[in-house]
Protein backbone atom coordinates (compact mmCIF):
# COMPACT_ATOMS: atom_id res chain seq x y z
CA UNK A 1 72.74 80.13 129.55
CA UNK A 2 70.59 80.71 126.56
CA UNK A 3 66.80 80.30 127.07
CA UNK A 4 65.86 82.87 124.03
CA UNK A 5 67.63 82.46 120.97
CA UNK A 6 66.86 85.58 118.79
CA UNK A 7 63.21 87.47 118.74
CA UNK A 8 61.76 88.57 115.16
CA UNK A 9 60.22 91.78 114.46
CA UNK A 10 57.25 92.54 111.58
CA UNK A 11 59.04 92.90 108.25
CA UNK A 12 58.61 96.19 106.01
CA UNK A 13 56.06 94.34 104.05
CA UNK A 14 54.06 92.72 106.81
CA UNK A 15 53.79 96.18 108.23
CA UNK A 16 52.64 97.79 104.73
CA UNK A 17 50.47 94.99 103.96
CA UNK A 18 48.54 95.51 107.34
CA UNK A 19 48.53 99.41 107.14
CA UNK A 20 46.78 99.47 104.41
CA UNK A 21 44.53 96.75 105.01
CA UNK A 22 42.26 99.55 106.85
CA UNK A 23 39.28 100.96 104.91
CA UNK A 24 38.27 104.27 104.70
CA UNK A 25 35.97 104.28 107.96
CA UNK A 26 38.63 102.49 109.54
CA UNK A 27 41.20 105.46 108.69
CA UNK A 28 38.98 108.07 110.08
CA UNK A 29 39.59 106.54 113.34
CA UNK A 30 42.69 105.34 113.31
CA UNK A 31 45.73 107.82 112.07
CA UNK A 32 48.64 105.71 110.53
CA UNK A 33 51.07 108.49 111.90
CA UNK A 34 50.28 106.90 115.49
CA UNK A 35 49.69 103.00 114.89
CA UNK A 36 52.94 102.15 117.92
CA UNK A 37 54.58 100.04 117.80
CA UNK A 38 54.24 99.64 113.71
CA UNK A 39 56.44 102.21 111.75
CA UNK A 40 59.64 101.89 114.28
CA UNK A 41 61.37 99.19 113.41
CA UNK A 42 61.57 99.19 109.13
CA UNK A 43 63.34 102.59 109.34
CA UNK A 44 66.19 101.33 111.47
CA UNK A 45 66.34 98.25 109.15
CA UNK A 46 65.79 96.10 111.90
CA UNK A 47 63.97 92.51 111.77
CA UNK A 48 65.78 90.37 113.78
CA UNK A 49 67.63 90.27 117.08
CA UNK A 50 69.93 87.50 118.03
CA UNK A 51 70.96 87.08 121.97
CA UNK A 52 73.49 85.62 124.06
CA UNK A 53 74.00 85.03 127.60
CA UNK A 54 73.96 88.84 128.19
CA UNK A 55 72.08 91.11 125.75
CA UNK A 56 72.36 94.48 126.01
CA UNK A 57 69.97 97.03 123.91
CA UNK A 58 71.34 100.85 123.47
CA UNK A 59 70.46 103.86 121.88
CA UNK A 60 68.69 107.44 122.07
CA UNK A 61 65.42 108.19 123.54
CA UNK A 62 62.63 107.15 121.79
CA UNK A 63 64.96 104.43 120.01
CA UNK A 64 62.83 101.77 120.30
CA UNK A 65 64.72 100.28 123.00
CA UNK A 66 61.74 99.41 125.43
CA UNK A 67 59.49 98.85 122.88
CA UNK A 68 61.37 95.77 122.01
CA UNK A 69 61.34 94.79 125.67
CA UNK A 70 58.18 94.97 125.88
CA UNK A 71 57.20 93.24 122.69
CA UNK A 72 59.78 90.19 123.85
CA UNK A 73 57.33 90.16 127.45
CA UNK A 74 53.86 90.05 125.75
CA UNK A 75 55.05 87.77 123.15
CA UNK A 76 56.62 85.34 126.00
CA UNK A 77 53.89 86.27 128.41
CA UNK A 78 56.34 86.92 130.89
CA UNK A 79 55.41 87.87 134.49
CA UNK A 80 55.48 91.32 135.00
CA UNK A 81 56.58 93.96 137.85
CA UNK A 82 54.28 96.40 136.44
CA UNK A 83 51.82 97.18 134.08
CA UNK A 84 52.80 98.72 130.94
CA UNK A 85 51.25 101.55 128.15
CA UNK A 86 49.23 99.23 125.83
CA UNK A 87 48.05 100.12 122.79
CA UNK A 88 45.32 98.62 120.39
CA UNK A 89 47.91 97.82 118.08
CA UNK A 90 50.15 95.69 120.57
CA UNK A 91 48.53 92.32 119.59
CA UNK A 92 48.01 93.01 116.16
CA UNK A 93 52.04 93.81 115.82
CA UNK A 94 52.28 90.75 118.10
CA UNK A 95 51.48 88.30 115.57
CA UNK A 96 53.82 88.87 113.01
CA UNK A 97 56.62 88.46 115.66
CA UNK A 98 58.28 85.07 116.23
CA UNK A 99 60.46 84.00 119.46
CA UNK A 100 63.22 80.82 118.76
CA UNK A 101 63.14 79.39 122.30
CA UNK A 102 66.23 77.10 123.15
CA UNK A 103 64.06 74.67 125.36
CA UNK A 104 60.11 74.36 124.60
CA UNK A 105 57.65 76.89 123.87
CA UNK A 106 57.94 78.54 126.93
CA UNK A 107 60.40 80.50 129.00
CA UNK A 108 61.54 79.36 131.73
CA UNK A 109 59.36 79.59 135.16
CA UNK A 110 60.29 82.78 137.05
CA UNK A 111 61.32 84.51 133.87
CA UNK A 112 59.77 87.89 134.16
CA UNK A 113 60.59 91.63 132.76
CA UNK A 114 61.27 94.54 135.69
CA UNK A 115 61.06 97.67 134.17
CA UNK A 116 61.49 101.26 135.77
CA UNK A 117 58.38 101.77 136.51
CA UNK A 118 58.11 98.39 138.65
CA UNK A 119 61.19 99.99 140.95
CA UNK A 120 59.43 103.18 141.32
CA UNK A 121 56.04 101.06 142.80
CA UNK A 122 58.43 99.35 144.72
CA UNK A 123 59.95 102.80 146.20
CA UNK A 124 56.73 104.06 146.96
CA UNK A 125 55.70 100.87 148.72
CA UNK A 126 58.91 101.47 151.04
CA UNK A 127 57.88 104.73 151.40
CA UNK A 128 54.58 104.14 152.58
CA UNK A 129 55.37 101.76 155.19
CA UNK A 130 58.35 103.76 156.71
CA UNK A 131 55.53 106.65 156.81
CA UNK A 132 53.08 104.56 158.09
CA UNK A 133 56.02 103.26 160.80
CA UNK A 134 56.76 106.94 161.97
CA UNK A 135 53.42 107.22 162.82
CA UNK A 136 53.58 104.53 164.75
CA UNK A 137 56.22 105.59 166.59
CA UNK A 138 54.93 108.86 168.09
CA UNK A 139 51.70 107.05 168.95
CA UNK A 140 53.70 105.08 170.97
CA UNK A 141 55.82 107.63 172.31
CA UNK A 142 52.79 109.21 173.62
CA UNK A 143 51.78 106.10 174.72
CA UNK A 144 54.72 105.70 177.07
CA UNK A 145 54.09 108.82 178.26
CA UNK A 146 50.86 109.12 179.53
CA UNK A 147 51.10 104.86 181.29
CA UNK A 148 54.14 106.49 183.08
CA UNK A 149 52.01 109.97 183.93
CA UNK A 150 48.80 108.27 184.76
CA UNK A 151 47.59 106.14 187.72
CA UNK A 152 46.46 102.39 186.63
CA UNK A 153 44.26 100.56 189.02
CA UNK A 154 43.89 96.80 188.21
CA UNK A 155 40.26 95.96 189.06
CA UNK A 156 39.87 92.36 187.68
CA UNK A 157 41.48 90.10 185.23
CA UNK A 158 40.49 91.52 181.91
CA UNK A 159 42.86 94.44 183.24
CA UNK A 160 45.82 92.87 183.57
CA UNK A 161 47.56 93.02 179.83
CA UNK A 162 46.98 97.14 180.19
CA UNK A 163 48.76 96.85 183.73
CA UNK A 164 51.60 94.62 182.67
CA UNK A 165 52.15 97.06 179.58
CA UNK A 166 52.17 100.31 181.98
CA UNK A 167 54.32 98.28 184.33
CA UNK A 168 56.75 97.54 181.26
CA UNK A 169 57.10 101.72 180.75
CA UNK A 170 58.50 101.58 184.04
CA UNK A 171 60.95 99.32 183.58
CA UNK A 172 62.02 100.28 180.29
CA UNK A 173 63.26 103.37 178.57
CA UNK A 174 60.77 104.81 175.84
CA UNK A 175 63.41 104.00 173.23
CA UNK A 176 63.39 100.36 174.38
CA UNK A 177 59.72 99.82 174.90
CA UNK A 178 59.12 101.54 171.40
CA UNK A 179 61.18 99.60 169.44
CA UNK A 180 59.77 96.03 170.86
CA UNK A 181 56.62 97.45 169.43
CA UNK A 182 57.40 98.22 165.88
CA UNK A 183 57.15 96.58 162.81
CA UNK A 184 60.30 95.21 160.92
CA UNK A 185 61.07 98.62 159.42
CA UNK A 186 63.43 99.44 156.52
CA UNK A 187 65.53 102.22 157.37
CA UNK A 188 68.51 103.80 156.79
CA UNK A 189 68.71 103.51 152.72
CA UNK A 190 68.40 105.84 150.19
CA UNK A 191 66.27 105.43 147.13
CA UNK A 192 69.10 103.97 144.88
CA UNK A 193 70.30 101.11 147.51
CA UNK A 194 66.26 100.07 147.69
CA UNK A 195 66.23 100.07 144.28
CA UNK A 196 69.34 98.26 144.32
CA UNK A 197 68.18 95.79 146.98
CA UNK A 198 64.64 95.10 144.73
CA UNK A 199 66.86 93.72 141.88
CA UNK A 200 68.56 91.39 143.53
CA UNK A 201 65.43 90.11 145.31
CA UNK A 202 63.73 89.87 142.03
CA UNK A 203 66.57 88.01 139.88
CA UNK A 204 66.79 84.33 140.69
CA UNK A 205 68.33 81.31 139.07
CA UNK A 206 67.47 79.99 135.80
CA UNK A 207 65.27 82.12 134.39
CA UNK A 208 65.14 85.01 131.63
CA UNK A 209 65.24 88.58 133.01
CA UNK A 210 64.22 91.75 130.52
CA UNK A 211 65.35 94.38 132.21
CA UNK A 212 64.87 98.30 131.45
CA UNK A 213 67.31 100.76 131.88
CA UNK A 214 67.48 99.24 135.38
CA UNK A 215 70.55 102.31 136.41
CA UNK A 216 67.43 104.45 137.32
CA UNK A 217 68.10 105.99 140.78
CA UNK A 218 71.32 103.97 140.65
CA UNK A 219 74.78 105.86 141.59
CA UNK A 220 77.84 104.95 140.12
CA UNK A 221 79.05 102.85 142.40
CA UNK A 222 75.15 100.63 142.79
CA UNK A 223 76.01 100.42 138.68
CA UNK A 224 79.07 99.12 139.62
CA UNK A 225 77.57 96.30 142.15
CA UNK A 226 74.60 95.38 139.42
CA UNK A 227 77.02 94.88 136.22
CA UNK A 228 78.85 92.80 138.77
CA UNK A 229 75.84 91.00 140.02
CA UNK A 230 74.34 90.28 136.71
CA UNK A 231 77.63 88.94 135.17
CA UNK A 232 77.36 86.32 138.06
CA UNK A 233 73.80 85.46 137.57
CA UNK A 234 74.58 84.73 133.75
CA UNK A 235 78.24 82.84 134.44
CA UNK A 236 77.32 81.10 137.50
CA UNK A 237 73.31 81.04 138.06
CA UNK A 238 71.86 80.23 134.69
CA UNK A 239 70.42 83.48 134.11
CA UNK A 240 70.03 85.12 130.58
CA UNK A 241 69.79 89.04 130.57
CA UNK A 242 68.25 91.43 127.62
CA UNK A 243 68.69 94.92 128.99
CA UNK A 244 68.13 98.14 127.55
CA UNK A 245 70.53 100.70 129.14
CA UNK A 246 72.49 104.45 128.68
CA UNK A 247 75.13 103.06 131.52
CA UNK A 248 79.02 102.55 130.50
CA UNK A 249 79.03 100.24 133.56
CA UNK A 250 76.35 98.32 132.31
CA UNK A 251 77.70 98.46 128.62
CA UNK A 252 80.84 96.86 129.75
CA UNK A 253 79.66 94.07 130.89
CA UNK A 254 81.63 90.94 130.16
CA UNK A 255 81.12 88.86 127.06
CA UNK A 256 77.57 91.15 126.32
CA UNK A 257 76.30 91.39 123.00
CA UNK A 258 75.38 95.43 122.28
CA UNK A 259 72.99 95.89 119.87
CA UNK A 260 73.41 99.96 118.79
CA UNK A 261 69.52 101.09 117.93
CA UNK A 262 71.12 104.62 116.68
CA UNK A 263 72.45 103.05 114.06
CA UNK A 264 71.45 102.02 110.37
CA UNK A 265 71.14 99.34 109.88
CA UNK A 266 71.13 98.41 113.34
CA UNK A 267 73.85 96.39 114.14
CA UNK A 268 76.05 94.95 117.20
CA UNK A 269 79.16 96.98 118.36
CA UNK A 270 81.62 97.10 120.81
CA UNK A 271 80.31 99.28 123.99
CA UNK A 272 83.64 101.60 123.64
CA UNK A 273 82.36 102.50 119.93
CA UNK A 274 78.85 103.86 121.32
CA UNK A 275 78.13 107.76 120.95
CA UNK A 276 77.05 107.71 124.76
CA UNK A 277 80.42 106.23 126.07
CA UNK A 278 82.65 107.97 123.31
CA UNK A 279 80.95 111.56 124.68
CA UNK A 280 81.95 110.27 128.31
CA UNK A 281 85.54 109.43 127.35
CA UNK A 282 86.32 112.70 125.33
CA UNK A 283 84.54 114.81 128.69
CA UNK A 284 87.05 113.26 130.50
CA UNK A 285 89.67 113.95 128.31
CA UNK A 286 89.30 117.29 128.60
CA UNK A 287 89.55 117.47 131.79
CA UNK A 288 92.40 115.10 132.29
CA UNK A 289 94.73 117.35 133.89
CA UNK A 290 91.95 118.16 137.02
CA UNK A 291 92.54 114.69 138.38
């Protein structure tokens, strides 16, 4: 499914033009050495993307690859998973840049852009609670231990839930009575299988994800299990997907368009012609004979 047809950048000359729209006083305050995102895209000879089903953006750091992401979001108004570096020059860019929608004006509802940043919060939020759970166990630990230690006399009524909870440490074991007692906890994952996990919570049906270089804290084998999952989503869930990424598995997806920002003019290539992958293949070469 196709919800975005192609996304238009600022030409050369729109970007001149505005540039030097500023006055003098203007100039003093603003250096046209830092005006982001203007002065990124002209050099690459790059004005226009067009997308299919899968989208994939690639090239170098500081490419430009995000950037366009994040132009695509604020020009769609998509939702977001967290808040990105704006600039003063983000809206002014803005307007030069069109977005050919396949149905409407709009995106589709749910469409939203997760970036790296957004599985990082995310992290942290797991983090927080499992922290905030071990404390909770060895309060109740000690808890168990002192309504087993300690006499309870039940006096009147407005006694009786603290002696049917120091009766209940007698009749089961600490781990038992503990565990009734927690919150829903998640445990036992590392950092790449929660970041794993938040993806496919976040991706639904019909709807346009932006997603940015999402193999963060992703082994080999999670890269694996999210090409696979997000060649689904597009064949069989009516999900589009622009991604910028450095993963071969990701790359490889099936039937993706690769846009190679490295290159000028920028231009759409097979994955196995990209520096990145062709650097993996030749290490591998050379060490053939170890496998």
């Amino acid at each position: 499914m196709k919800y975005l047809d192609s996304f238009t950048l600022a030409s050369e000359r729109e970007e001149i033009n505005y540039l030097w729209s500023f006055g003098k006083t203007d100039m003093q305050c603003y250096s046209q050495t830092n005006v982001y995102p203007f002065k990124i895209f002209p050099q690459k000879r790059l004005e226009r993307l067009d997308f299919e089903p899968i989208t994939v953006i690639y090239g170098g750091n500081g490419s430009g690859k995000s950037t366009i992401l994040n132009l695509i979001a604020e020009k769609l108004r998509l939702e977001r998973t967290a808040p990105f570096n704006n600039t003063p020059y983000i809206e002014e860019y803005l307007k030069f840049c069109k977005c050919d929608l396949s149905f409407g004006q709009n995106a589709p509802r749910g469409s939203k852009i997760i970036t790296s940043d957004g599985v990082f919060d995310s992290l942290l939020d797991v983090r927080a609670i499992n922290e905030g759970v071990d404390r909770r166990r060895e309060a109740l630990f000690d808890e168990y231990d002192r309504s087993r230690e300690e006499a309870y006399l039940l006096r009147d009524l407005d006694d009786l839930e603290e002696f049917k909870r120091r009766n209940e440490t007698k009749r089961r074991t600490k781990s038992d009575y503990v565990s009734r007692r927690l919150p829903k906890e998640i445990t036992g994952m590392s950092n790449g299988e929660t970041a794993y996990l938040y993806f496919t919570k976040q991706i639904e049906e019909n709807a346009l994800y932006l997603l940015d270089e999402p193999e963060n804290s992703l082994s080999a084998v999670l890269q694996d299990k999210l090409r696979q999952f997000i060649e689904d989503s597009a064949r069989f869930y009516n999900c589009q997907f622009i991604i910028s990424t450095h993963s071969p598995f990701l790359l490889s997806m099936k039937g993706a368009k690769v846009y190679d920002l490295d290159s000028v003019p920028v231009e759409s290539k097979k994955w196995t012609e990209l520096e990145n992958v062709r650097l993996y293949h030749e290490f591998f070469k050379t060490h053939e004979n170890e496998f």
